[in-house]
C-alpha atoms as a PDB file:
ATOM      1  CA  UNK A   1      55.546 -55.846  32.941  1.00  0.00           C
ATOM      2  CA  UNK A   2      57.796 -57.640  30.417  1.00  0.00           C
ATOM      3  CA  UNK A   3      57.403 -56.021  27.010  1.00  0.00           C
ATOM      4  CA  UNK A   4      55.932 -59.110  24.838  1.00  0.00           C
ATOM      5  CA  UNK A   5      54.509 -59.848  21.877  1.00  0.00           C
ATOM      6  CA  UNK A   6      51.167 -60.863  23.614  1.00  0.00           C
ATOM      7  CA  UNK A   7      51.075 -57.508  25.322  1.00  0.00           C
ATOM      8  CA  UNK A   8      51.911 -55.653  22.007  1.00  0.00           C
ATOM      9  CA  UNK A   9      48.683 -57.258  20.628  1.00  0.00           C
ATOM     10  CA  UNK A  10      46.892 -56.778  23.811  1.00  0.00           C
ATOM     11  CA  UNK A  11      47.288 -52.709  23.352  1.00  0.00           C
ATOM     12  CA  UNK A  12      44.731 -50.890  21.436  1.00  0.00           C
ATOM     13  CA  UNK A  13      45.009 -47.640  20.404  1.00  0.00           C
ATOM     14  CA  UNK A  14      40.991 -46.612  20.979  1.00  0.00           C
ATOM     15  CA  UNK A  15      42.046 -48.066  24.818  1.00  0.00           C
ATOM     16  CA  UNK A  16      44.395 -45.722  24.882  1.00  0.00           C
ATOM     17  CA  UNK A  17      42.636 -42.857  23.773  1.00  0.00           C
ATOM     18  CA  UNK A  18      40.075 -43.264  26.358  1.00  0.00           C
ATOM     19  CA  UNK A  19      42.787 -43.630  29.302  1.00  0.00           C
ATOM     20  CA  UNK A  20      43.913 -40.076  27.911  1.00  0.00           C
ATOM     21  CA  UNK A  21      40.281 -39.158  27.882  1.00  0.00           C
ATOM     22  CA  UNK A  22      39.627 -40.333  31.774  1.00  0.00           C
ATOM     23  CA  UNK A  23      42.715 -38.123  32.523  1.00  0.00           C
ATOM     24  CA  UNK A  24      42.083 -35.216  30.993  1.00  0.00           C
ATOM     25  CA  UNK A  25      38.653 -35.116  32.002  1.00  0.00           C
ATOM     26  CA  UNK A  26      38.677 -36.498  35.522  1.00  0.00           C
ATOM     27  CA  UNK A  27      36.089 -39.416  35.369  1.00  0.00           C
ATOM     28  CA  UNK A  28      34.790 -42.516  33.579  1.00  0.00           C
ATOM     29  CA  UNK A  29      31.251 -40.537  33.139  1.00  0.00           C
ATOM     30  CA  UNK A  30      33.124 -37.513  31.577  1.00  0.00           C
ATOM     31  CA  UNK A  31      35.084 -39.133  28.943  1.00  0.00           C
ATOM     32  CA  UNK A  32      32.101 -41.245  28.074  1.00  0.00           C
ATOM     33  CA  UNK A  33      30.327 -38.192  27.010  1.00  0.00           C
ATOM     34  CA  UNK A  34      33.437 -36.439  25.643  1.00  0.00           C
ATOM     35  CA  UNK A  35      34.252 -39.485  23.315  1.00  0.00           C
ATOM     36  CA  UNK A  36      30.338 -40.083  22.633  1.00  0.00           C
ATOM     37  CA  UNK A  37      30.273 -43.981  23.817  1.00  0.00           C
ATOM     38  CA  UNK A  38      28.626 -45.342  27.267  1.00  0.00           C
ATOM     39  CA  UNK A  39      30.732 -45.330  30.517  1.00  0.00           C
ATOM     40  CA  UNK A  40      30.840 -49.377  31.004  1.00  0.00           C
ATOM     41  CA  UNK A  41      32.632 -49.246  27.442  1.00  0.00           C
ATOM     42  CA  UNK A  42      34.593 -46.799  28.821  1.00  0.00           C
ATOM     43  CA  UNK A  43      35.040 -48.827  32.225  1.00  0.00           C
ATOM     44  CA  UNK A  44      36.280 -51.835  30.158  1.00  0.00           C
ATOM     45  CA  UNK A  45      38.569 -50.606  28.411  1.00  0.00           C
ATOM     46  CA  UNK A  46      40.535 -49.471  31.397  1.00  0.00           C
ATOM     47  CA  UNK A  47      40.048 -52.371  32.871  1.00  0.00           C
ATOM     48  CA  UNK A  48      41.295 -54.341  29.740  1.00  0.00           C
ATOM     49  CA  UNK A  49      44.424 -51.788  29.811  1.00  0.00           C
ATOM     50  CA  UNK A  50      45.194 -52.924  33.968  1.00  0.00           C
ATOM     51  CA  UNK A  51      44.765 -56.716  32.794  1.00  0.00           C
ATOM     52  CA  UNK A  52      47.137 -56.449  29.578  1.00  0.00           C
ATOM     53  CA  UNK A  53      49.758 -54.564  31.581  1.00  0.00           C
ATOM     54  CA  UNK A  54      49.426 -56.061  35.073  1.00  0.00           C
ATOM     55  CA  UNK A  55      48.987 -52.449  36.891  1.00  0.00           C
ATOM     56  CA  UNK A  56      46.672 -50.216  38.007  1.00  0.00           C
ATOM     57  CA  UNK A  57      46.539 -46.980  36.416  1.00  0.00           C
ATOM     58  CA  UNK A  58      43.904 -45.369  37.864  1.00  0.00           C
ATOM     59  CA  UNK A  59      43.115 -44.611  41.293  1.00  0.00           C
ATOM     60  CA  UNK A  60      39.149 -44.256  41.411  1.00  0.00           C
ATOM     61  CA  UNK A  61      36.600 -42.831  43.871  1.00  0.00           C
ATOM     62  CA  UNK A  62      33.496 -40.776  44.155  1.00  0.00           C
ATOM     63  CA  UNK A  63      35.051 -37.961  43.026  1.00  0.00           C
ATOM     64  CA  UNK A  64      36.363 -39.451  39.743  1.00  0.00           C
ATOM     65  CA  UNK A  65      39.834 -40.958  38.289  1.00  0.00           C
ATOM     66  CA  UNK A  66      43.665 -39.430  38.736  1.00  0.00           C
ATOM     67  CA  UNK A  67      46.241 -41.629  36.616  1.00  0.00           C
ATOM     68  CA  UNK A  68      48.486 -43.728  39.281  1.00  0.00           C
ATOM     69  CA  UNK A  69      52.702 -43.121  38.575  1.00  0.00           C
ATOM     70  CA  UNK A  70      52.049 -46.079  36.011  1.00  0.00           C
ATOM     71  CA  UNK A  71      48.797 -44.364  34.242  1.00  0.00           C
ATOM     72  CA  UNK A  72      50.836 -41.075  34.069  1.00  0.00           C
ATOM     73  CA  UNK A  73      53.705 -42.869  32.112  1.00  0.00           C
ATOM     74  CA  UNK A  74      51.467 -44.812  30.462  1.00  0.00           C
ATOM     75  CA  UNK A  75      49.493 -41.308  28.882  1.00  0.00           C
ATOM     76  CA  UNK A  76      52.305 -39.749  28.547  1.00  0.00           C
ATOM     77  CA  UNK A  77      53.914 -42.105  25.918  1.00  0.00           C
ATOM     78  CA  UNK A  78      50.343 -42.561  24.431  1.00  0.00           C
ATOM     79  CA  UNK A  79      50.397 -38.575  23.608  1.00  0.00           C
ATOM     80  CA  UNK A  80      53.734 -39.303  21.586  1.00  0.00           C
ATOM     81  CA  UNK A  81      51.894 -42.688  20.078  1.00  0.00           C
ATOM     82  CA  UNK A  82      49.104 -40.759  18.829  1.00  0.00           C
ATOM     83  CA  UNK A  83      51.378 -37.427  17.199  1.00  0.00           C
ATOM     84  CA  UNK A  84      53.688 -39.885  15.230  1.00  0.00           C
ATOM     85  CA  UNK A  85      50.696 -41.318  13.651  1.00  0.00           C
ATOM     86  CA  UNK A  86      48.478 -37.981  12.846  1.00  0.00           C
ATOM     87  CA  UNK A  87      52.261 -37.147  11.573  1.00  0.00           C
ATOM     88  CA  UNK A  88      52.197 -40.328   9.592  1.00  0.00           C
ATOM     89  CA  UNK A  89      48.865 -39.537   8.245  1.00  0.00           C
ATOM     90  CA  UNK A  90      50.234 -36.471   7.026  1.00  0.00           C
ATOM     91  CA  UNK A  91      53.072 -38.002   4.941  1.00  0.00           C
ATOM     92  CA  UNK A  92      50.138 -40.015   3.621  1.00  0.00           C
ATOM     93  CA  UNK A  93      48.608 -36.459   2.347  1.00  0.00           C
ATOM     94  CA  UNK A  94      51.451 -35.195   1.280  1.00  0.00           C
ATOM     95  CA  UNK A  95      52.652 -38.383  -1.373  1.00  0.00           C
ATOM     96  CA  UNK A  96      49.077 -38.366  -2.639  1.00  0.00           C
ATOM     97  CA  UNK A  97      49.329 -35.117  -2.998  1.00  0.00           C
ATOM     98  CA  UNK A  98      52.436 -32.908  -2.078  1.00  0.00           C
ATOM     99  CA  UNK A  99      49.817 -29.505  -2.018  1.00  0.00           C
ATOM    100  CA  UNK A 100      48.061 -29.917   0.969  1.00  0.00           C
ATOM    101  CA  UNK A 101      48.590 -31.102   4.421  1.00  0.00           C
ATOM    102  CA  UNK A 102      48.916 -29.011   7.885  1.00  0.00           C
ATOM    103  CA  UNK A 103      52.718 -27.854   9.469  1.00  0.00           C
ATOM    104  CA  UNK A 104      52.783 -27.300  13.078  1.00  0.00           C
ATOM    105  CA  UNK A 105      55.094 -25.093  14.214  1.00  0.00           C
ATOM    106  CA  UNK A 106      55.747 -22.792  17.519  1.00  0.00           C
ATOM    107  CA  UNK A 107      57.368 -18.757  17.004  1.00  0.00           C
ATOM    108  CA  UNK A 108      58.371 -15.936  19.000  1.00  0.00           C
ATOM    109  CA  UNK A 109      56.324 -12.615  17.904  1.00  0.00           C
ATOM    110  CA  UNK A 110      59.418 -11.107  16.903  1.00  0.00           C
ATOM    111  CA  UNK A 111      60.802 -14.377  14.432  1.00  0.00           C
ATOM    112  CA  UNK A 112      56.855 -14.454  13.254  1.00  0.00           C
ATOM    113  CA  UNK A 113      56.757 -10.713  12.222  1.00  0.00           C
ATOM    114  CA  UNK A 114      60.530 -11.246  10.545  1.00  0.00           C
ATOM    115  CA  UNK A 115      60.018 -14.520   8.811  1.00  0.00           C
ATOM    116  CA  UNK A 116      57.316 -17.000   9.529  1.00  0.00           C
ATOM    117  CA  UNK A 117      54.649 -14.690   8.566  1.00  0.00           C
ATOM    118  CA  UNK A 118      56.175 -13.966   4.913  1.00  0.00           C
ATOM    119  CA  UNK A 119      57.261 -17.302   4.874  1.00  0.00           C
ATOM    120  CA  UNK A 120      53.351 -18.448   5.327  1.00  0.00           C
ATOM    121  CA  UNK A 121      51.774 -15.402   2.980  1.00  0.00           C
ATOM    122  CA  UNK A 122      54.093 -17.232   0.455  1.00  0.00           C
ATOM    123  CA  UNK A 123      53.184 -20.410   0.598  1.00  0.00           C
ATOM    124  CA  UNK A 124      49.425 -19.407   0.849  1.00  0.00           C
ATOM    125  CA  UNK A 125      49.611 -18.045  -2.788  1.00  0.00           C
ATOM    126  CA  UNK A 126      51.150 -21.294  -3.851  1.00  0.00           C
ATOM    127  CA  UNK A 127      49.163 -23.659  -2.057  1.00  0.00           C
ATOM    128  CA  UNK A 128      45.987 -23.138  -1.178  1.00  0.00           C
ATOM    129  CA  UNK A 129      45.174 -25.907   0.613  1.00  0.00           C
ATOM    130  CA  UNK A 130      48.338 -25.940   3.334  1.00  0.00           C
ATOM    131  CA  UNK A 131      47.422 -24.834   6.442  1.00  0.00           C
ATOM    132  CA  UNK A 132      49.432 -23.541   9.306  1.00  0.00           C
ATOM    133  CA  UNK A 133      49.104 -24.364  13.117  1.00  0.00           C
ATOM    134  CA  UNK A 134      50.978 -21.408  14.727  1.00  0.00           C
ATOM    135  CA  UNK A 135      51.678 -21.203  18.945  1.00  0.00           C
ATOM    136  CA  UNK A 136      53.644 -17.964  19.780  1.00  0.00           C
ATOM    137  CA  UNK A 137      55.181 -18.264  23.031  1.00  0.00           C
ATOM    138  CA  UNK A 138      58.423 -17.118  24.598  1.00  0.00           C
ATOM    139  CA  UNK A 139      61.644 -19.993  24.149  1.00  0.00           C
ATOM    140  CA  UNK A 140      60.563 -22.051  27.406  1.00  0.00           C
ATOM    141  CA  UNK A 141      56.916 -22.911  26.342  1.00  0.00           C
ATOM    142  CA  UNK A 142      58.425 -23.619  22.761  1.00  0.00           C
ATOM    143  CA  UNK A 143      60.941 -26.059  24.118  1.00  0.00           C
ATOM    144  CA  UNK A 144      57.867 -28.205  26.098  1.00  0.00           C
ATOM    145  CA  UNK A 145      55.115 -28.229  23.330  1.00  0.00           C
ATOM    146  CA  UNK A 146      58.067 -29.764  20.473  1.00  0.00           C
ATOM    147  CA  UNK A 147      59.407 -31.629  23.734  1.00  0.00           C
ATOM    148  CA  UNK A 148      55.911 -32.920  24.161  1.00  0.00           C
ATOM    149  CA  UNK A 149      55.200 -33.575  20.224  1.00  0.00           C
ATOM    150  CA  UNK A 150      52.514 -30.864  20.343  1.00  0.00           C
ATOM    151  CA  UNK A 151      54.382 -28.953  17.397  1.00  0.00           C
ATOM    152  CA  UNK A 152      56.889 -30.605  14.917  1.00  0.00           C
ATOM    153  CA  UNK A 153      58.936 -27.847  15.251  1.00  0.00           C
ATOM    154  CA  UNK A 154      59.734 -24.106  16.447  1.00  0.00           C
ATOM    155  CA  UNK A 155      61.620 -21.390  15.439  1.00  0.00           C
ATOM    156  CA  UNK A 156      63.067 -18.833  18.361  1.00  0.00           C
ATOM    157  CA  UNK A 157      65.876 -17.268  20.210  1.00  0.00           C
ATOM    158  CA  UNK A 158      67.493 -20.270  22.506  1.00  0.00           C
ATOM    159  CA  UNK A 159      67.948 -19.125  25.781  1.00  0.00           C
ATOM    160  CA  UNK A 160      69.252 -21.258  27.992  1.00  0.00           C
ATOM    161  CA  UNK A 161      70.119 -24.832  27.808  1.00  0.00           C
ATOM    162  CA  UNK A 162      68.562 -26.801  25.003  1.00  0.00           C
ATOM    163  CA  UNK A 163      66.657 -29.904  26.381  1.00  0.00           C
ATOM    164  CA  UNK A 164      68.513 -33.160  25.447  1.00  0.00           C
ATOM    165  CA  UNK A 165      65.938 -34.656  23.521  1.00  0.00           C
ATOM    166  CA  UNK A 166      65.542 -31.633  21.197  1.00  0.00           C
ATOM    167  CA  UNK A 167      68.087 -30.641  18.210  1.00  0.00           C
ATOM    168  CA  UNK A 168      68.843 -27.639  16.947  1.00  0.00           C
ATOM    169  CA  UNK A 169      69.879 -25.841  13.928  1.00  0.00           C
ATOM    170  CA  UNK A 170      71.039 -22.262  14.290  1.00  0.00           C
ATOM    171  CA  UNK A 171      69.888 -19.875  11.757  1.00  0.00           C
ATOM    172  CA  UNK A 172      71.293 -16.733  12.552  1.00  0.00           C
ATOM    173  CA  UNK A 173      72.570 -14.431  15.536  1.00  0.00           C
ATOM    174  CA  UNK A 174      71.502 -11.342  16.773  1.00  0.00           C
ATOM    175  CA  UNK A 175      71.852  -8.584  19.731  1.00  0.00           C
ATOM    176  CA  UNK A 176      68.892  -6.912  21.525  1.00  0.00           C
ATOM    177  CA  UNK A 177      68.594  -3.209  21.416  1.00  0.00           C
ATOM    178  CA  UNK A 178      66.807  -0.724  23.445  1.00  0.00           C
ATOM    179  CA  UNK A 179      64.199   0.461  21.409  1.00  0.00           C
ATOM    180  CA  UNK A 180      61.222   3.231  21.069  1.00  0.00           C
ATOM    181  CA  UNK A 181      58.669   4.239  18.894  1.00  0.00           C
ATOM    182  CA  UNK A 182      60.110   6.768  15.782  1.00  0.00           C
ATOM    183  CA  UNK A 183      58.120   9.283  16.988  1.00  0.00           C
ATOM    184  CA  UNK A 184      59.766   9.826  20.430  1.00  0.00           C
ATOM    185  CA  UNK A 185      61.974  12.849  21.552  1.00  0.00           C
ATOM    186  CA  UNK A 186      64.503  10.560  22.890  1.00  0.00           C
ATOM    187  CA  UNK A 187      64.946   9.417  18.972  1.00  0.00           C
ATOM    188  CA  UNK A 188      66.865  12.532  18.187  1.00  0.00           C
ATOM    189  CA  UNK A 189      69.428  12.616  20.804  1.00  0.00           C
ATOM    190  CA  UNK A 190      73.372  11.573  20.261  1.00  0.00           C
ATOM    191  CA  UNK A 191      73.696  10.068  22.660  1.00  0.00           C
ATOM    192  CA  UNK A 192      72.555   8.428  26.078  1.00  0.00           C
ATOM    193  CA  UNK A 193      73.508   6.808  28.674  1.00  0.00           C
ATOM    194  CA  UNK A 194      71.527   3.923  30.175  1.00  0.00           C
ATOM    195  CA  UNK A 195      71.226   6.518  33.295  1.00  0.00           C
ATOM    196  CA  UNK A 196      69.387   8.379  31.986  1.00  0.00           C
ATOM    197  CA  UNK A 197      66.847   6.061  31.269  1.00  0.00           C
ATOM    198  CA  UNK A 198      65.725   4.813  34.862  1.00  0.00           C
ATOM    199  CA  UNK A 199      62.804   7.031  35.055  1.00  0.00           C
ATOM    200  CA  UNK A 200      61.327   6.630  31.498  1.00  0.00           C
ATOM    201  CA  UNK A 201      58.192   4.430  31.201  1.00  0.00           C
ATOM    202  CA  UNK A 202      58.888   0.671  30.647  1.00  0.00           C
ATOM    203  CA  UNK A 203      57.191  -2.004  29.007  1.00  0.00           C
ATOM    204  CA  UNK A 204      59.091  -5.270  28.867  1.00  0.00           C
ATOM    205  CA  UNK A 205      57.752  -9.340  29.419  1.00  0.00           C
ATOM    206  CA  UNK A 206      58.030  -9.979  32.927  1.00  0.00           C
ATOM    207  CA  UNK A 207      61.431 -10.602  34.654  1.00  0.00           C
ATOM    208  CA  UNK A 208      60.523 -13.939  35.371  1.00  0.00           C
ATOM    209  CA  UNK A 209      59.761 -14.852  31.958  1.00  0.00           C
ATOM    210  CA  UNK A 210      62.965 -16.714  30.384  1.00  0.00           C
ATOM    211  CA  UNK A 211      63.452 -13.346  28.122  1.00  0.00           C
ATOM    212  CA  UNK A 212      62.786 -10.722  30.300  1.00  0.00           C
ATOM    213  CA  UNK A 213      65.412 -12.939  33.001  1.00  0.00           C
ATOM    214  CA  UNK A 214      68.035 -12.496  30.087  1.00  0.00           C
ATOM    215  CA  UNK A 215      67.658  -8.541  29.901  1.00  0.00           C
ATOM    216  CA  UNK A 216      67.694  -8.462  33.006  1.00  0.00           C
ATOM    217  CA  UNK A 217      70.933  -9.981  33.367  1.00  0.00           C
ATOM    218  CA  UNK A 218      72.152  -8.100  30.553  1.00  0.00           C
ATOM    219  CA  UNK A 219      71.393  -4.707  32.123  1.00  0.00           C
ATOM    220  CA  UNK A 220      72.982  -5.730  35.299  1.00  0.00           C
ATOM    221  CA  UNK A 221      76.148  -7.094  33.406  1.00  0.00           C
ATOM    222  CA  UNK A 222      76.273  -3.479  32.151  1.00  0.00           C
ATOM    223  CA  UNK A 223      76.441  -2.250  35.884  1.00  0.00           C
ATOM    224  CA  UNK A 224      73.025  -1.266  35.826  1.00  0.00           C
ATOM    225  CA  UNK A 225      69.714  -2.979  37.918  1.00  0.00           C
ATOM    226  CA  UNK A 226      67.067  -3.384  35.337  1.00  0.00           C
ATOM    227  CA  UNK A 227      64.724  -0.709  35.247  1.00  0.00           C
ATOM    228  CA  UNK A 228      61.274  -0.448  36.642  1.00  0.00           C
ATOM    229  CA  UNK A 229      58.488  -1.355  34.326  1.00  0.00           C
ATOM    230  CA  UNK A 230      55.048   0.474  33.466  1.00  0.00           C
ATOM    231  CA  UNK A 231      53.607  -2.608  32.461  1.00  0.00           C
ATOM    232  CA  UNK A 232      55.194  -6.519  32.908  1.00  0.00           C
ATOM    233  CA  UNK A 233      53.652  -8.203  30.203  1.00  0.00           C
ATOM    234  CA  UNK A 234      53.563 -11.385  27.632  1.00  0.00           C
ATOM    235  CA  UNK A 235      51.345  -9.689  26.021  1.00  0.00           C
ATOM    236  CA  UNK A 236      52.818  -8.285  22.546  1.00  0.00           C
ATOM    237  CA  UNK A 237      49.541  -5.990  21.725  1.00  0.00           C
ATOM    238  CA  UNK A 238      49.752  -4.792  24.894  1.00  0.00           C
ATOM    239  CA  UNK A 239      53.382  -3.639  24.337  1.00  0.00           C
ATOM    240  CA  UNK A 240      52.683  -2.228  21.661  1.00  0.00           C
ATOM    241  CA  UNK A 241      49.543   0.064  22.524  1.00  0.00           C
ATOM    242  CA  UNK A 242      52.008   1.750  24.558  1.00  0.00           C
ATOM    243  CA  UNK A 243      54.765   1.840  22.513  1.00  0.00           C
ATOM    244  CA  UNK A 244      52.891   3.753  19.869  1.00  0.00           C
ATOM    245  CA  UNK A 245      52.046   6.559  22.465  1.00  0.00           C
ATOM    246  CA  UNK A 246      55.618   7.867  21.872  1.00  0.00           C
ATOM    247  CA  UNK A 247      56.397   7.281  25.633  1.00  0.00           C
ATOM    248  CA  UNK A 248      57.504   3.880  26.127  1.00  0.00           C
ATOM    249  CA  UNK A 249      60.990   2.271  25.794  1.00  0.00           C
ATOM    250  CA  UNK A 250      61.625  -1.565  25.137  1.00  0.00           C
ATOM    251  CA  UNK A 251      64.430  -3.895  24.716  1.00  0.00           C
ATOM    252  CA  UNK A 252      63.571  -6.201  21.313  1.00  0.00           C
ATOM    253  CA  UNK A 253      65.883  -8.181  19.211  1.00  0.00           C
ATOM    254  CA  UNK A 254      67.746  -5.906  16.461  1.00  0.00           C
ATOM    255  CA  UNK A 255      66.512  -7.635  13.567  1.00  0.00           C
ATOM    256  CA  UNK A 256      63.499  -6.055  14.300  1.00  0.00           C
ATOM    257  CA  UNK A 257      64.863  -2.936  12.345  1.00  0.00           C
ATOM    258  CA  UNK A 258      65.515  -4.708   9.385  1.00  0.00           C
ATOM    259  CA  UNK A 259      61.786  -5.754   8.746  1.00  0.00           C
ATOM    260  CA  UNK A 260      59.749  -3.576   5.980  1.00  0.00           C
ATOM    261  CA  UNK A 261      57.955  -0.933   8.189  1.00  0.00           C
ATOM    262  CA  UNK A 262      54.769  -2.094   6.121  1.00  0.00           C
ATOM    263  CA  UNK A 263      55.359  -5.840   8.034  1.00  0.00           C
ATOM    264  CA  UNK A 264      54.806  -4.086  11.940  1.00  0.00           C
ATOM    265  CA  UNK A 265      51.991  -2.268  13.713  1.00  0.00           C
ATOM    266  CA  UNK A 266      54.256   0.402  14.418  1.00  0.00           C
ATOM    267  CA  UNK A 267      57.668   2.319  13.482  1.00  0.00           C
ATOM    268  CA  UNK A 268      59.983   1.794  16.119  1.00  0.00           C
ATOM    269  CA  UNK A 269      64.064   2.852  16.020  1.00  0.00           C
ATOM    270  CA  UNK A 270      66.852   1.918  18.402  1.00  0.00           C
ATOM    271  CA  UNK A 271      68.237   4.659  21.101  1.00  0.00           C
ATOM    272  CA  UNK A 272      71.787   5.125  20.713  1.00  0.00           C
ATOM    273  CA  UNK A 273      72.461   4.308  23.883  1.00  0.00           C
ATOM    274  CA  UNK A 274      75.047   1.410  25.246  1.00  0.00           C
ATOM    275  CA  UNK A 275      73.832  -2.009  25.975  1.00  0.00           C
ATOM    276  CA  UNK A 276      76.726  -4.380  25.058  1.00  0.00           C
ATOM    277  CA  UNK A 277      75.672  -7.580  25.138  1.00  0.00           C
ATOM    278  CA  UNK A 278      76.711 -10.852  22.927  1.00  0.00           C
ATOM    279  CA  UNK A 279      74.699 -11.634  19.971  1.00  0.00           C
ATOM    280  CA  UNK A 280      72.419 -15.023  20.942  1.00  0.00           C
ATOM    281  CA  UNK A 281      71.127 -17.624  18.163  1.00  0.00           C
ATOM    282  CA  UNK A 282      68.239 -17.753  16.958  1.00  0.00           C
ATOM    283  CA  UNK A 283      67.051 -21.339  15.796  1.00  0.00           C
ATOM    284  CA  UNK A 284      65.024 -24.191  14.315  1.00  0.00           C
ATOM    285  CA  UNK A 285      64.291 -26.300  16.969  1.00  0.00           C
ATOM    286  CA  UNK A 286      62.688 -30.152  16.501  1.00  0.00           C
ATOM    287  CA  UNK A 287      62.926 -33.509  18.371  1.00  0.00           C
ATOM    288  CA  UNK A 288      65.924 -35.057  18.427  1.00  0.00           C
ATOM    289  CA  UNK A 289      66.275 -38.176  16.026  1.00  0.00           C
ATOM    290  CA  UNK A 290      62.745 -37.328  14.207  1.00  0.00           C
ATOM    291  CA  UNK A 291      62.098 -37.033  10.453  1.00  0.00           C
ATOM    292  CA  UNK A 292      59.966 -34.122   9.737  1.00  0.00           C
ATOM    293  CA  UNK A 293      57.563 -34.641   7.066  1.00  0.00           C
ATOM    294  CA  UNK A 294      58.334 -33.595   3.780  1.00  0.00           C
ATOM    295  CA  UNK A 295      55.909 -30.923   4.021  1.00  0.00           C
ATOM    296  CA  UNK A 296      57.987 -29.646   6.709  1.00  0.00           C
ATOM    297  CA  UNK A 297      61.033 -29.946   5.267  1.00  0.00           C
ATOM    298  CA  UNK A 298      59.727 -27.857   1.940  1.00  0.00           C
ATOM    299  CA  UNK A 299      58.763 -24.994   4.117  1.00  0.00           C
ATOM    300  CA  UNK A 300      61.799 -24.925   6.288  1.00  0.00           C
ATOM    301  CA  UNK A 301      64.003 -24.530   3.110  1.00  0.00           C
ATOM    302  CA  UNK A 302      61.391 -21.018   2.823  1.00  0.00           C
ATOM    303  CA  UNK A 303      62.443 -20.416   5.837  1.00  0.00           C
ATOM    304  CA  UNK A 304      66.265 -20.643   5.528  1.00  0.00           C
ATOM    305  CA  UNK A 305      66.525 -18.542   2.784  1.00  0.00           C
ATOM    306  CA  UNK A 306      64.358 -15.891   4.486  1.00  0.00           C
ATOM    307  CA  UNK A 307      67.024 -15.683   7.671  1.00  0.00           C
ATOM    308  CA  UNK A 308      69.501 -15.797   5.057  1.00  0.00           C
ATOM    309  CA  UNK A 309      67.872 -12.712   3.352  1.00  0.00           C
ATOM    310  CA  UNK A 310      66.883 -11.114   6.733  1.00  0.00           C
ATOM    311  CA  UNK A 311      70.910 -11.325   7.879  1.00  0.00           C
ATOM    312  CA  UNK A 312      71.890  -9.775   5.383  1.00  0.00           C
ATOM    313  CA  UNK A 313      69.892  -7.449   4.863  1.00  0.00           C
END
């Protein structure tokens, strides 16, 4: 279908949200209830959507509604539709008043520890009424949600190849370290060899995960197979119930040292054992080609100067 500007008028935006609706939910009856308007309204506007476009996007049948190829395009650029305009709402906020509004942004534990979480208990004391919409996630999961327009940006290690639409701005680099917590024996020794680490407990994020793949190529670039975790986990709190038994080891970015020991649930300290391994950046990531608000941008000068102040540290 010819874009026109007879189909450009023949689009509606509340037709769209309900073909997102059917989707999601599965059926016409569904989204009805979900969107609080009858089903034949619902019906219709699908219907309307087929006629304006010439397609069918929706295959129907007693067991309710899957997008056709041509519905699944057509929601997936109507997700994009509808997060440029709640982002041009929130210009609106902010040049009525530059005080308030919502930032939505996507971290790694470690970079919100270091800097996003003094960035925000900053900006809280200055403006009240800015709120925060925070995803932690590991790199890959970052990558899809700003990919997808779910957050307007993230800030993270990149591992791996950046997607093409995404940009990135690199804010500092740093090495991972194997670390414990203060209070363990191993603390006090010289020296070690990697070794003589094999039959420690481990906690690390899963192999498979894009950040546990990287250590685990790291140890093995070191001559070493990766070692045998306790507990394969994405789950930080996790981590760190056994970390602060004195037992576990870890492998965590070294600017982890360099936060206040008042910032983290526990005291942890690097072995001084080898792990050579090249220093990775860690980076603002946002669509490719898309103004941020001005919200945004304020905060991410915050930002900037706390990576600046965290480097060198």
């Amino acid at each position: 279908m010819p874009w026109s500007e007879r189909t450009k008028r023949r689009l509606k935006l509340r037709d769209l949200d309900m073909l997102m609706a059917v989707i999601e939910t599965g059926s016409m009856g569904k989204a009805a209830k979900r969107l609080n308007v009858s089903q034949p309204a619902v019906s219709k506007a699908i219907v309307e959507l087929e006629d304006a476009l010439g397609v069918q996007l929706l295959d129907r049948s007693r067991r309710g509604a899957v997008p056709t190829p041509y519905g699944a395009a057509l929601a997936r650029r109507s997700l994009a539709i509808f997060n440029d305009l709640r982002q041009g709402v929130q210009e609106i906020d902010f040049l009525s008043d530059p005080t308030q509004g919502e930032i939505r942004i996507g971290t790694t534990d470690p970079v919100m520890a270091a800097i996003l979480a003094p960035a925000i208990d900053r900006w809280s004391r200055k403006y009240r009424r800015v709120s925060f919409y925070v995803v932690a996630g590991d790199t890959a999961q970052l990558y899809r949600e700003v990919a997808a327009r779910n957050l307007e940006l993230a800030i993270c290690r990149m591992i791996g190849r950046l997607p093409e639409d995404l940009a990135a701005e690199i804010l500092f680099h740093d090495s991972v370290a194997v670390m414990t917590s203060a209070k363990n024996p191993l603390t006090r020794r010289r020296k070690l060899a990697l070794a003589e680490l094999a039959d420690e407990p481990w906690t690390l994020f899963p192999y498979d995960s894009l950040f546990g793949s990287t250590i685990a190529e790291i140890f093995r670039r070191n001559g070493h197979e990766p070692p045998r975790l306790t507990l394969s986990s994405l789950s930080v709190n996790a981590q760190n119930e056994l970390l602060a038994t004195g037992r576990f080891l870890t492998v965590l970015p070294s600017f982890i040292l360099k936060i206040p020991r008042r910032n983290l649930p526990l005291s942890l300290k690097a072995l001084n054992v080898a792990l050579p391994n090249p220093q990775m950046p860690v980076g603002l990531i946002t669509v490719k080609n898309r103004t941020l608000t001005p919200l945004a941008q304020r905060f991410i000068a915050d930002v900037r100067m706390l990576a600046k102040a965290l480097v060198k540290s």
